[in-house]
N, C-alpha and C. Protein backbone atom coordinates (compact mmCIF):
# COMPACT_ATOMS: atom_id res chain seq x y z
N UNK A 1 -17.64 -33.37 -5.86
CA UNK A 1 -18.32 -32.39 -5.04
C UNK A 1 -18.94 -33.04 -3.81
N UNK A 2 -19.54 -33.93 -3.91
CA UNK A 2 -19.80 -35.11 -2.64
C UNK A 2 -18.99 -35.21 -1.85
N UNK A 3 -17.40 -35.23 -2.34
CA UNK A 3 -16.74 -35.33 -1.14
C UNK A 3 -16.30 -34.00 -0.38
N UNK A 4 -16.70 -32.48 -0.89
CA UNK A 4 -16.57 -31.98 -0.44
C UNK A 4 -17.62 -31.48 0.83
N UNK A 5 -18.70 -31.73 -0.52
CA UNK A 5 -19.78 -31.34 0.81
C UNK A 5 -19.74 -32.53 2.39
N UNK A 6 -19.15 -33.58 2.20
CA UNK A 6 -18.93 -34.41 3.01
C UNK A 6 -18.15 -33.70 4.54
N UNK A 7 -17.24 -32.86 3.38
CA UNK A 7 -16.04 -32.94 4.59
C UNK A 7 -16.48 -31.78 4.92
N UNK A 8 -17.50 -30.46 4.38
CA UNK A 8 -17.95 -29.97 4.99
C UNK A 8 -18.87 -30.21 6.51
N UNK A 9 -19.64 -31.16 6.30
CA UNK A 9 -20.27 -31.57 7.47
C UNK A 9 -19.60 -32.16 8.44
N UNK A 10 -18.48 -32.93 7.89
CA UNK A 10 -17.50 -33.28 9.18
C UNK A 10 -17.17 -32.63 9.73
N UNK A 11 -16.71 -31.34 8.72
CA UNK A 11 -16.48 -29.52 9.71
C UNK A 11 -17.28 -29.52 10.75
N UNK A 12 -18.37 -29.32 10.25
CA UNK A 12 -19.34 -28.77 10.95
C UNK A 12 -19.53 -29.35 12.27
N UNK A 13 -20.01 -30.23 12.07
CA UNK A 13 -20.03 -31.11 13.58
C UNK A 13 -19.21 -30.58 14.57
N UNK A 14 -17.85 -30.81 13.95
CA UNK A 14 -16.81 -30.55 15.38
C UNK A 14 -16.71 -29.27 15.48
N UNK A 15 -18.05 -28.01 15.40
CA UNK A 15 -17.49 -27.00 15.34
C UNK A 15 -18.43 -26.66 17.08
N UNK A 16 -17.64 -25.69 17.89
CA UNK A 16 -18.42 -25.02 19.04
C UNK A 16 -19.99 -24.37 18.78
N UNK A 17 -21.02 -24.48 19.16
CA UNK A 17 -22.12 -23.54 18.97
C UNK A 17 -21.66 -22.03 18.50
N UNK A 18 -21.12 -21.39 19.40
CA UNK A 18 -20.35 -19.96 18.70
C UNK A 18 -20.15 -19.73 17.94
N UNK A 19 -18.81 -21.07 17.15
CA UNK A 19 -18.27 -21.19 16.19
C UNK A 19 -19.48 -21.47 14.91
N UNK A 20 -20.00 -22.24 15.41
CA UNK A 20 -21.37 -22.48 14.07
C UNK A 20 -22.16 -21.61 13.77
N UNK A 21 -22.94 -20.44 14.91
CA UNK A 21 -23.32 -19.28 14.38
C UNK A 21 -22.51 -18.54 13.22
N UNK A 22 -21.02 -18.26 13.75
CA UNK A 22 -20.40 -17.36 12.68
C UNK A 22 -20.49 -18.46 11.43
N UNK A 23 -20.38 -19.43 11.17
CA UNK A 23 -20.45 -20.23 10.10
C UNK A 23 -21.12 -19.88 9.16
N UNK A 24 -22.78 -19.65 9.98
CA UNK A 24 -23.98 -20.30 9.29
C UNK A 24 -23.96 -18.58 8.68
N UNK A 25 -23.52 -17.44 9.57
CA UNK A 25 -23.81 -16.23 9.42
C UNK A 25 -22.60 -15.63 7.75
N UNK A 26 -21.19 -16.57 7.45
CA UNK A 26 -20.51 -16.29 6.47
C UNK A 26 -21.48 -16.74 5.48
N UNK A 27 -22.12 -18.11 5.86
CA UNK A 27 -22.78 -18.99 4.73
C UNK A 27 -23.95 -18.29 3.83
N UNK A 28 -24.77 -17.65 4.94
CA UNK A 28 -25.38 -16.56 3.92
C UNK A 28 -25.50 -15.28 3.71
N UNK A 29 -24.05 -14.91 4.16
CA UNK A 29 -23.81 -13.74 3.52
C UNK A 29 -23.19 -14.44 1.76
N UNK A 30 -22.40 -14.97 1.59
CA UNK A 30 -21.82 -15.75 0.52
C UNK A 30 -22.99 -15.93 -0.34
N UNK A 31 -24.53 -16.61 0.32
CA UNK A 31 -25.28 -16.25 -0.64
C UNK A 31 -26.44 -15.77 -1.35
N UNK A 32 -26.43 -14.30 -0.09
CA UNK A 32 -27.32 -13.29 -0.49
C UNK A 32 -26.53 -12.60 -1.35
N UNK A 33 -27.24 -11.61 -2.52
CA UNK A 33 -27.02 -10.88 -3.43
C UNK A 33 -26.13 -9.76 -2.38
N UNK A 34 -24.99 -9.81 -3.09
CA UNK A 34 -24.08 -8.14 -2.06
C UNK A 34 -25.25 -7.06 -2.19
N UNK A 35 -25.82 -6.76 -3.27
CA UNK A 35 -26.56 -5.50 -3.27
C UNK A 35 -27.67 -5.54 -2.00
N UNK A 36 -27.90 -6.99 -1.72
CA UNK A 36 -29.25 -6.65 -0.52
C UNK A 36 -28.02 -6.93 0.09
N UNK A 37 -27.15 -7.53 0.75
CA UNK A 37 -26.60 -7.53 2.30
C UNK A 37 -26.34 -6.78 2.32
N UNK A 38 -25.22 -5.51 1.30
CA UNK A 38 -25.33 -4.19 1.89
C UNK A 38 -26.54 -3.33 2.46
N UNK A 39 -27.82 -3.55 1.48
CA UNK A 39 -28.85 -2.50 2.37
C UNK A 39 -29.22 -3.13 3.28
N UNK A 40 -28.93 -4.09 4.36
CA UNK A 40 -29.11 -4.65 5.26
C UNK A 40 -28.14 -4.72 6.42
N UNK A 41 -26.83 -3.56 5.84
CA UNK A 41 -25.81 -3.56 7.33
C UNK A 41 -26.55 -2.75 7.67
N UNK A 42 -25.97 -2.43 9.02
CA UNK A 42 -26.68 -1.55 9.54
C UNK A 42 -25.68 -0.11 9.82
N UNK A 43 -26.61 0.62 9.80
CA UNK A 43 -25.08 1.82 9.79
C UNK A 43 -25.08 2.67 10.75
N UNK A 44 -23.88 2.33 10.89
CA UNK A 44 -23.36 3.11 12.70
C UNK A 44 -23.17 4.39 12.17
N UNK A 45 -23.90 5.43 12.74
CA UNK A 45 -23.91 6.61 12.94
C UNK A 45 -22.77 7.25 14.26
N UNK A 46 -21.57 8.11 13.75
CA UNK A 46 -20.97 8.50 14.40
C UNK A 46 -20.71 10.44 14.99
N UNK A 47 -21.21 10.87 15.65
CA UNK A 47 -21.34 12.14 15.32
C UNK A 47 -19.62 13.08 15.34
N UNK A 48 -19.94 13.89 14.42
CA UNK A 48 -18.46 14.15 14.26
C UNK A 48 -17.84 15.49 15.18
N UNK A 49 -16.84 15.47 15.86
CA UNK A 49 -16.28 16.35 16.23
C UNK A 49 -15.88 17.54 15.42
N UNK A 50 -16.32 18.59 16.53
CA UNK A 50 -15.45 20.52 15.60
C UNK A 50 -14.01 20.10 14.76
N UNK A 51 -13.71 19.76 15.54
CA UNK A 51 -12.32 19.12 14.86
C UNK A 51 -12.01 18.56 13.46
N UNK A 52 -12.84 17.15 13.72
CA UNK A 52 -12.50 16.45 12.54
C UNK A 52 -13.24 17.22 11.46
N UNK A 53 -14.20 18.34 12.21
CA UNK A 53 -15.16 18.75 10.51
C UNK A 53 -14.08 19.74 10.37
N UNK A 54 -13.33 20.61 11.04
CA UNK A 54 -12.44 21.56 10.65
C UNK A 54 -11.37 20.69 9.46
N UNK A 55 -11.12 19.86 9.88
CA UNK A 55 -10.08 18.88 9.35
C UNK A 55 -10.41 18.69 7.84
N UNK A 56 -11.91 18.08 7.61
CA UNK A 56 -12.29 17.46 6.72
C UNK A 56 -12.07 19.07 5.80
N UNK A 57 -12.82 19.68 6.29
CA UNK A 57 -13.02 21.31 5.13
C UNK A 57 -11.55 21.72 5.02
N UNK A 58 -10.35 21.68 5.44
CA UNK A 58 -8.80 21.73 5.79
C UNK A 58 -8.65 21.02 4.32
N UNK A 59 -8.89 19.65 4.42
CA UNK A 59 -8.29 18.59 3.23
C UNK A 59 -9.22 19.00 2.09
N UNK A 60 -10.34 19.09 2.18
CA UNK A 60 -11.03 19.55 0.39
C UNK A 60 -10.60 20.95 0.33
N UNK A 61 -10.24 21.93 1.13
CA UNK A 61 -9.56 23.09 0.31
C UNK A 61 -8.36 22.95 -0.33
N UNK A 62 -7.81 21.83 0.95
CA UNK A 62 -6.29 21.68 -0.06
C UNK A 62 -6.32 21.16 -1.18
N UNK A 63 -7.47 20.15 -1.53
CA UNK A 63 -7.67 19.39 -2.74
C UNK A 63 -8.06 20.04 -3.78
N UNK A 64 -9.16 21.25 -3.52
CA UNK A 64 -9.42 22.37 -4.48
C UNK A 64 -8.26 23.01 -4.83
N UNK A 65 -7.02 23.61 -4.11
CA UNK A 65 -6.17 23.96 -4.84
C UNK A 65 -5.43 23.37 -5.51
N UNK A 66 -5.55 22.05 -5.12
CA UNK A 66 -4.50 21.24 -5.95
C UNK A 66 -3.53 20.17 -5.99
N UNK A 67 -3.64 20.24 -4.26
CA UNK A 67 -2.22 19.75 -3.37
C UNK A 67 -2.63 18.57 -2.77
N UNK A 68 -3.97 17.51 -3.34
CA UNK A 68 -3.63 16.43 -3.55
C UNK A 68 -2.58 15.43 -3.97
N UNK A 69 -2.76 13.96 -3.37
CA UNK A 69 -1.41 13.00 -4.07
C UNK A 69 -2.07 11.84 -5.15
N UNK A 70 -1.80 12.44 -6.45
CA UNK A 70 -2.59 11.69 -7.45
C UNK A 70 -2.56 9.96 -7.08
N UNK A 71 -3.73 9.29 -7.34
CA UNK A 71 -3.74 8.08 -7.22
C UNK A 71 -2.87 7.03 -8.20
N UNK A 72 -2.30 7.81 -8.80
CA UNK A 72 -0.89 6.42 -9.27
C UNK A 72 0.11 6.66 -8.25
N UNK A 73 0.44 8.04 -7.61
CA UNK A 73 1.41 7.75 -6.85
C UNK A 73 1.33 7.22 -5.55
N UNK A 74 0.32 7.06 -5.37
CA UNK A 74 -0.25 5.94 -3.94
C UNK A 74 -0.01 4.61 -4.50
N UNK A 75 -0.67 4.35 -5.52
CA UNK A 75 -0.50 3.00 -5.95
C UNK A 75 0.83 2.67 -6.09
N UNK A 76 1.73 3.64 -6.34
CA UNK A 76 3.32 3.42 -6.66
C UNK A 76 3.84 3.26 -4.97
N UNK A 77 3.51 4.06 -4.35
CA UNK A 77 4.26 3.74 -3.05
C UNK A 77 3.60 2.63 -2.12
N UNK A 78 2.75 2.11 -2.80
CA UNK A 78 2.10 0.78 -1.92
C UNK A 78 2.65 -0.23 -3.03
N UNK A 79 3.50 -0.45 -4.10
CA UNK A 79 4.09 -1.30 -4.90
C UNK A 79 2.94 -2.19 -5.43
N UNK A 80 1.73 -1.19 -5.55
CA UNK A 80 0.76 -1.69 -6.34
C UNK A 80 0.66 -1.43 -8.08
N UNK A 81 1.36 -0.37 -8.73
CA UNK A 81 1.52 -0.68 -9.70
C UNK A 81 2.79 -0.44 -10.67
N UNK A 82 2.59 -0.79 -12.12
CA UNK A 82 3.59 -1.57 -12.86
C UNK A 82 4.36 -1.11 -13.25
């Protein structure tokens, strides 16, 4: 493990300032608890168009009747399952 953390710091060194922010910024995301870094993104609020809300109420009626695509057959056409 010494020699890893080694060759970590050799990383490091040769890395750009830029480059070392994003570093230091993976480094503790890796090791804060996911449950706090999620309540700590921040969340982009997007306001939604007539449209897309027409759209959205469009797809849950169709889903209320029925005319969903069950999730094995997604998984089948992405050759995700067995």
């Amino acid at each position: 493990m010494a020699d890893t953390k080694e060759r970590a710091i050799e990383l490091i060194d040769q890395l750009q300032p830029r480059q070392l922010t994003a570093v230091v910024g993976l480094l503790e995301a890796m090791l804060q608890p996911l449950p706090e870094f999620l309540a700590n993104v921040p969340v982009e609020e997007e306001e939604l168009s007539p449209d897309t809300i027409a759209a959205i109420h469009r797809a849950r009626e169709s889903l209320d009747r029925g005319e969903g695509v069950p999730h094995e057959e997604i998984l089948r056409e992405f050759g995700l399952s067995k």
